[in-house]
Protein backbone atom coordinates (compact mmCIF):
# COMPACT_ATOMS: atom_id res chain seq x y z
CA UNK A 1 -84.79 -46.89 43.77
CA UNK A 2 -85.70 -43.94 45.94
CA UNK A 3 -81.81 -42.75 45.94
CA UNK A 4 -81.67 -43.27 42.45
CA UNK A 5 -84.57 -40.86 42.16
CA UNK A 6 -82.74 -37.66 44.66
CA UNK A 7 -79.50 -37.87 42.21
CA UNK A 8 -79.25 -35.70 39.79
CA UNK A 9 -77.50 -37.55 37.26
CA UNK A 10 -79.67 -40.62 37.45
CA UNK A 11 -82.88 -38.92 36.99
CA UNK A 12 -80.81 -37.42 34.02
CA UNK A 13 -80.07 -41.05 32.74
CA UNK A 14 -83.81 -42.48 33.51
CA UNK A 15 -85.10 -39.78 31.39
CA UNK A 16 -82.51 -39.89 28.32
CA UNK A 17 -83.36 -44.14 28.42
CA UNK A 18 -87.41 -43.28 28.86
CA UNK A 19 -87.47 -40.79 25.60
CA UNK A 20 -85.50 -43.67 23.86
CA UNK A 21 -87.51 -47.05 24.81
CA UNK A 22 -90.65 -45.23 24.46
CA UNK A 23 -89.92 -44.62 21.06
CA UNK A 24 -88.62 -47.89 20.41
CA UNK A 25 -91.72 -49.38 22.04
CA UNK A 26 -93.83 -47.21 19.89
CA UNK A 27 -92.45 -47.42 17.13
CA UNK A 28 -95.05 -48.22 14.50
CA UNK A 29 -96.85 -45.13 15.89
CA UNK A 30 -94.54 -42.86 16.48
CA UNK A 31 -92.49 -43.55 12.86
CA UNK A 32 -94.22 -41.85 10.63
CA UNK A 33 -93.73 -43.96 7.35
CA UNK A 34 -92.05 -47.83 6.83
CA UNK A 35 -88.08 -48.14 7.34
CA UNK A 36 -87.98 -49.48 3.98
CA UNK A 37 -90.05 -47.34 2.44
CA UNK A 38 -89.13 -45.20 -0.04
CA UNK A 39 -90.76 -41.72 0.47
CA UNK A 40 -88.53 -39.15 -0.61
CA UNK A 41 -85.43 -38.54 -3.37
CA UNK A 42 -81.98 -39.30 -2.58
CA UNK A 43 -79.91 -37.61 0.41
CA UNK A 44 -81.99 -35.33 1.00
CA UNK A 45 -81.23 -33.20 3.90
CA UNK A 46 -83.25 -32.53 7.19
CA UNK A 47 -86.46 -31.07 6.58
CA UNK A 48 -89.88 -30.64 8.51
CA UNK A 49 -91.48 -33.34 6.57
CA UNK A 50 -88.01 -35.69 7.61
CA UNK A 51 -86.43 -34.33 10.57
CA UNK A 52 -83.60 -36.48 10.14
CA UNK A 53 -83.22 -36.54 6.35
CA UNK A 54 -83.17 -39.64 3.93
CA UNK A 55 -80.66 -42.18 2.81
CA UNK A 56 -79.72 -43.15 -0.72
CA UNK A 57 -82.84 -45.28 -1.40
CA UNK A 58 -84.79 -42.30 -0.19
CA UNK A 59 -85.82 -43.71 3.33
CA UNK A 60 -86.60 -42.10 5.89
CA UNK A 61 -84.13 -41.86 8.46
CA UNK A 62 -86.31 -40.88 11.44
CA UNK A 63 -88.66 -43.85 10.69
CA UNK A 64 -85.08 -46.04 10.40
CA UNK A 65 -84.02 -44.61 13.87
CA UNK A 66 -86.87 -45.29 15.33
CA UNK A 67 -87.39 -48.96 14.08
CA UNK A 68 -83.58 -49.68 15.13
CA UNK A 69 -83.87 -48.40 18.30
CA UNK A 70 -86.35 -50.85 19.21
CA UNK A 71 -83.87 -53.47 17.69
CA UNK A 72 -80.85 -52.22 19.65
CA UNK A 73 -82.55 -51.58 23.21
CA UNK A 74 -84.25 -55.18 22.44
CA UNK A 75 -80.63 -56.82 21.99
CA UNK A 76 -78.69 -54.57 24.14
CA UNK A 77 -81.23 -55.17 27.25
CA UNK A 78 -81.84 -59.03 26.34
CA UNK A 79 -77.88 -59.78 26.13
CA UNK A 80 -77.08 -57.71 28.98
CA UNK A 81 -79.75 -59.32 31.16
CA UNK A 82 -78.70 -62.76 29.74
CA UNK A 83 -74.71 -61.63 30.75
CA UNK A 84 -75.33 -60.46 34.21
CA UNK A 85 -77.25 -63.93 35.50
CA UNK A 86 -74.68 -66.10 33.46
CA UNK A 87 -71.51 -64.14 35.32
CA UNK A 88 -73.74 -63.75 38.68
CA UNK A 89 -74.78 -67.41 39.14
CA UNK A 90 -71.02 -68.23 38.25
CA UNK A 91 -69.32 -65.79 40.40
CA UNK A 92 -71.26 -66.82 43.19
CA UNK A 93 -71.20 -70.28 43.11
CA UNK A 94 -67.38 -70.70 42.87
CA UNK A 95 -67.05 -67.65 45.06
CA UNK A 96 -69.07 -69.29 47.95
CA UNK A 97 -68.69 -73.13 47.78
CA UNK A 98 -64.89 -73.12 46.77
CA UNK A 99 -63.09 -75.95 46.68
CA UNK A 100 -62.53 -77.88 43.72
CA UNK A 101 -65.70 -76.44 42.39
CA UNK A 102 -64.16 -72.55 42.44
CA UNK A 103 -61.21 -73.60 40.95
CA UNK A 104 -62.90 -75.35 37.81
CA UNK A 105 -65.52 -72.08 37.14
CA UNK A 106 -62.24 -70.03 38.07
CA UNK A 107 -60.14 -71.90 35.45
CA UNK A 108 -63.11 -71.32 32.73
CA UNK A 109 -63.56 -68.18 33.53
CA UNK A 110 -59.61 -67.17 32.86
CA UNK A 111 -59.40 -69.36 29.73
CA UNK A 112 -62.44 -67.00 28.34
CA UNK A 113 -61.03 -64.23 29.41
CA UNK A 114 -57.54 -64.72 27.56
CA UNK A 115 -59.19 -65.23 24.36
CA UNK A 116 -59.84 -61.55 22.54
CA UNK A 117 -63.20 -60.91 22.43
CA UNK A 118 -63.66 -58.72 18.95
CA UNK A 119 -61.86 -61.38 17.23
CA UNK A 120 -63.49 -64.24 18.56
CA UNK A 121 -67.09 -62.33 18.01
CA UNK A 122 -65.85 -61.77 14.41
CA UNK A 123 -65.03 -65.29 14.12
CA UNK A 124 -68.10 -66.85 15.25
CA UNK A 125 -70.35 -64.39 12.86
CA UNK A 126 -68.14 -64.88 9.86
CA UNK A 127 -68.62 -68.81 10.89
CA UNK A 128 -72.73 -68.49 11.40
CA UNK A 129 -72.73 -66.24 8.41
CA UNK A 130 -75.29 -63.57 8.16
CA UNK A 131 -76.49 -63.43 11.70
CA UNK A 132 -80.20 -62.43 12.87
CA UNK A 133 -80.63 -60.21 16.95
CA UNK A 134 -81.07 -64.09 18.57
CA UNK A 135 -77.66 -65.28 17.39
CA UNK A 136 -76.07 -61.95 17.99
CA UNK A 137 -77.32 -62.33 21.39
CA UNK A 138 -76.18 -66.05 21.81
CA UNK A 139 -72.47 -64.77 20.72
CA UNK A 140 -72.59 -61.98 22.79
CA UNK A 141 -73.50 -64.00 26.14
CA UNK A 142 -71.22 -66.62 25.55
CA UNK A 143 -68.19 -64.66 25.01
CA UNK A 144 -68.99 -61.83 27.30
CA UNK A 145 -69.61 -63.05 30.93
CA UNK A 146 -66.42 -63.74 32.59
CA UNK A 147 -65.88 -59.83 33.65
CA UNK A 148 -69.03 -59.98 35.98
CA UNK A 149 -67.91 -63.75 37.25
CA UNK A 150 -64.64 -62.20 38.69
CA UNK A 151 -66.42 -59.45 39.85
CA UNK A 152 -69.20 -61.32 41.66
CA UNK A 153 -66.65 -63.90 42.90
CA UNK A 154 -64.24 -61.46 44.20
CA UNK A 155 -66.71 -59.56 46.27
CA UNK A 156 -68.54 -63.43 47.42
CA UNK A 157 -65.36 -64.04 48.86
CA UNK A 158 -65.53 -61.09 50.98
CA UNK A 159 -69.04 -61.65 51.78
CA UNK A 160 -69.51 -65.22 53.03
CA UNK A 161 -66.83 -65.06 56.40
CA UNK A 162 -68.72 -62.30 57.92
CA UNK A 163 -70.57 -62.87 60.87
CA UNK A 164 -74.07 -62.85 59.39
CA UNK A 165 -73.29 -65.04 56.87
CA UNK A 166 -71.76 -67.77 59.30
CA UNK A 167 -74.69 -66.75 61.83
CA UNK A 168 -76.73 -67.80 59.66
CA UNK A 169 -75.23 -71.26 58.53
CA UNK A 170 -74.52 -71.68 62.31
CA UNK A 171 -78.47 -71.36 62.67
CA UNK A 172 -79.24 -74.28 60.33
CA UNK A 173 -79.43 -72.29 57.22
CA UNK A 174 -78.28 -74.23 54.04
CA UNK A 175 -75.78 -73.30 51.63
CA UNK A 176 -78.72 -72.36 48.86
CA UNK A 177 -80.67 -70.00 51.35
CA UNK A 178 -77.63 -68.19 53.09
CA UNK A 179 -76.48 -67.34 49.31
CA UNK A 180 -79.66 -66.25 47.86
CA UNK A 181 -80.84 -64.74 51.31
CA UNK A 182 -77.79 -63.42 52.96
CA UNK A 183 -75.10 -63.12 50.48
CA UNK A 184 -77.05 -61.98 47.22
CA UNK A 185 -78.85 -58.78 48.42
CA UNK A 186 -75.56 -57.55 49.28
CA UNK A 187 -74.35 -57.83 45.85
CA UNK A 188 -77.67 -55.88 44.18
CA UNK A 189 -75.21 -52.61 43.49
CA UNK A 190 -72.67 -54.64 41.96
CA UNK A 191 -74.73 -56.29 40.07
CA UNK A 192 -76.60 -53.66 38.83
CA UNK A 193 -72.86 -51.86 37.52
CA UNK A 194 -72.47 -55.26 35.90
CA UNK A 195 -75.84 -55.02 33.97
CA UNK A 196 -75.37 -51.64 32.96
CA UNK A 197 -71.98 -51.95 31.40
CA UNK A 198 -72.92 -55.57 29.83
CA UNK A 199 -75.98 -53.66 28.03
CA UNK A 200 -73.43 -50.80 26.65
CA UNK A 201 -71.06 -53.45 25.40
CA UNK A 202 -73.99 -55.62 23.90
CA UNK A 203 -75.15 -52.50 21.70
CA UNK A 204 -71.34 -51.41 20.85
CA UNK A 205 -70.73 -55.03 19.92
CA UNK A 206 -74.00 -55.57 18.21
CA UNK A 207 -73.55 -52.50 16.01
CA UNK A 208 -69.79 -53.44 15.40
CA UNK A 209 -70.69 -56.90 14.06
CA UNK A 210 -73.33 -55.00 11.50
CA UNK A 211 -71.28 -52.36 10.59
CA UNK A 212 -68.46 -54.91 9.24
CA UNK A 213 -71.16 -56.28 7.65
CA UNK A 214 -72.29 -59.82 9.40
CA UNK A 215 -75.28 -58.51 10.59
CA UNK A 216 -78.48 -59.15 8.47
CA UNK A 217 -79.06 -56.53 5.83
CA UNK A 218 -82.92 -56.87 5.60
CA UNK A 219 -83.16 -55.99 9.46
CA UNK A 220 -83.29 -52.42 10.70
CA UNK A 221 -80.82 -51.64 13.68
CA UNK A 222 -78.81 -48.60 13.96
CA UNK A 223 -75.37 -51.40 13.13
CA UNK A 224 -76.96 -51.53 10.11
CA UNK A 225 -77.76 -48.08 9.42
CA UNK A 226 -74.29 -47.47 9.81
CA UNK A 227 -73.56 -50.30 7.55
CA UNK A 228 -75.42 -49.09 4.72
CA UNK A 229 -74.11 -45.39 5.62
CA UNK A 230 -70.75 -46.45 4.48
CA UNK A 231 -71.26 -48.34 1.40
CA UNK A 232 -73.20 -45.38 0.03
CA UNK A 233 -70.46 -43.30 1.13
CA UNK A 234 -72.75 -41.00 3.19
CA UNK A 235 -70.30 -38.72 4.92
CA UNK A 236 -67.92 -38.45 1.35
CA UNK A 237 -70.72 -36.85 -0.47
CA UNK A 238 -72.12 -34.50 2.77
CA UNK A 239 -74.79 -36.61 3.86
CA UNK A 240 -74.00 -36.21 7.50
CA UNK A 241 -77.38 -36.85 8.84
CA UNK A 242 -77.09 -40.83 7.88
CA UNK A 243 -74.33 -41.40 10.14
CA UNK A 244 -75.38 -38.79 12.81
CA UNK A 245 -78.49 -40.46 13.74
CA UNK A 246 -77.56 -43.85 14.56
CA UNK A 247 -74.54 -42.64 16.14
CA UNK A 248 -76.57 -40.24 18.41
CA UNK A 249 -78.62 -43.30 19.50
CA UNK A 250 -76.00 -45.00 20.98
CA UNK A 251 -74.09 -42.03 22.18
CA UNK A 252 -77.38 -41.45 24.17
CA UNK A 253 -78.29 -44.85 25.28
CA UNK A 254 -74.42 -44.63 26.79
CA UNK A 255 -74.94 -41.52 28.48
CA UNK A 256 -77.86 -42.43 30.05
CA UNK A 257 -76.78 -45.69 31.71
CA UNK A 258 -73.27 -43.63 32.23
CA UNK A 259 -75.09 -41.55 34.39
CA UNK A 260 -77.17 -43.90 36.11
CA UNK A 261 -73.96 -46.53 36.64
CA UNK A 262 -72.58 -43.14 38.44
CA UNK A 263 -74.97 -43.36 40.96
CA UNK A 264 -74.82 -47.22 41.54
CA UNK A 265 -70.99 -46.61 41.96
CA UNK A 266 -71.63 -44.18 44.87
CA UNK A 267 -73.84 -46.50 46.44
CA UNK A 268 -71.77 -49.45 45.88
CA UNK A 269 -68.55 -47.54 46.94
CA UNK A 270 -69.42 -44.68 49.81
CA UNK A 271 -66.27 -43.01 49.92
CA UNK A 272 -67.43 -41.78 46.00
CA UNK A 273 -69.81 -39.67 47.98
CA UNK A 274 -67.13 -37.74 50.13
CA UNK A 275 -67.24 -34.76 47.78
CA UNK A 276 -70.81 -33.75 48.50
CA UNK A 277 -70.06 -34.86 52.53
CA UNK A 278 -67.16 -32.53 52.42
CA UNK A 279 -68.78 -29.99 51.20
CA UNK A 280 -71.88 -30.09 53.93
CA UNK A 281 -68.89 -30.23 56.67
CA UNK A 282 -67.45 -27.13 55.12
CA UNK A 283 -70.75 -25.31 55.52
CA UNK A 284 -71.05 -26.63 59.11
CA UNK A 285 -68.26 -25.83 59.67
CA UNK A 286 -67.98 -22.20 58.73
CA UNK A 287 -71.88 -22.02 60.12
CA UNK A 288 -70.21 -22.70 63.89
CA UNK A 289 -67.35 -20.18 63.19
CA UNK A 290 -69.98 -17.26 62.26
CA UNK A 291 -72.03 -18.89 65.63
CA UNK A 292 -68.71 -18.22 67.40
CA UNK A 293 -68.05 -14.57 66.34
CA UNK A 294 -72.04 -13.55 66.81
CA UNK A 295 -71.09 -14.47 70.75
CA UNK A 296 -67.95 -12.85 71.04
């Protein structure tokens, strides 16, 4: 955490994500009226009494941002979290006790991965129906984990045939401990790029399913802001602001963990961090040539 908090970029990204789940968590403080209230007349443009304008029924989009954003974050984070330990716990199991065992995860894994997931995601909505945040997030985890089980498996292969690993079966260790104690911490930054993408994807897939319109109608998120954007044809009749703010919400919530997974890639992968080395060696470099010259 203390290298996330020297970068640049991540501090960037931990401050974008703080400004946006404070809000969320605050949200029937910080909004100033109901989402589905109707406080002002229709379209109305940005103004200091709505920042962000109204939609067709006269709602206030600001208060709608808000409200959705703790919707969103609370999906995106929940299915992302829920994605990461599915895909971790299977990766490493079939990574480190092999055998018949790693083929069977292995051949589950590939048979999920074959099938395309927007279709699939569309198919089990339009089969649920209108679908609530809970069943959003059931689709989401069920259809989404394979990418961080190959991941996690790949590198667990890797991991358990070096020396510490067999030092410490050799030692008595069982096959439980040595994976949770030996072979786990090393996968922390991989893990952690795994949880950040899986939360982008569950808030890009979540708002996806709403705006084709199988997410439920009654329930605030920024899908179905977008949603009921389009049918009142926001953007053909100038009303710019209704699709602006959702989109700016997850264009943010992107950027942030974008510039946080930037970090956990450097750490992750050290040869990412060869431009700023390079650069010191430069300076050194030319530091000992002026060193040189003052002598001569």
């Amino acid at each position: 955490m203390s290298f996330l908090l020297h970068q640049k970029k991540a501090v960037l990204g931990i401050a974008i994500l703080l400004v946006l789940f404070v809000l969320a968590a605050f949200a029937p403080i910080i909004a100033p009226y109901s989402p589905e209230q109707r406080v002002a007349r229709s379209h109305q443009p940005p103004t200091i009494e709505h920042i962000m304008g109204t939609t067709k029924m006269g709602r206030d989009v600001f208060s709608q941002f808000v409200w959705g954003a703790r919707s969103s974050l609370s999906v995106g984070v929940a299915a992302g979290v829920a994605i990461t330990i599915l895909g971790t716990v299977i990766g490493l199991i079939g990574g480190y006790i092999g055998g018949w065992v790693d083929r069977s995860l292995d051949l589950l894994t590939n048979a999920v991965l074959v099938i395309p997931n927007l279709p699939l995601l569309i198919l089990l909505a339009a089969f649920a129906g209108t679908v609530g945040p809970s069943v959003i997030i059931v689709i989401i985890t069920l259809t989404s984990w394979p990418w961080g089980a190959r991941m996690t498996r790949s590198q667990t292969l890797a991991i358990k045939n070096r020396e510490f690993v067999i030092a410490a079966r050799m030692v008595g260790e069982s096959k439980f401990r040595a994976a949770l104690v030996e072979i786990l911490p090393n996968l922390l930054p991989l893990i952690g790029i795994n949880l950040i993408g899986s939360i982008i994807f569950a808030i890009v897939t979540q708002t996806t399913l709403e705006y084709l319109g199988f997410g439920d109608p009654l329930h605030v998120t920024w899908g179905t802001m977008l949603y009921n954007a389009q049918n009142s044809s926001a953007i053909l009749v100038g009303a710019w602001w209704d699709v602006a703010a959702p989109c700016a919400g997850i264009a943010l919530v992107g950027l942030g963990l974008a510039l946080i997974n930037f970090t956990l890639d450097e750490i992750a992968n050290p040869q990412l961090r060869s431009g700023p080395a390079l650069s010191r060696w430069v300076r050194l470099t030319r530091e000992r040539a002026k060193a040189l010259e003052a002598k001569r």
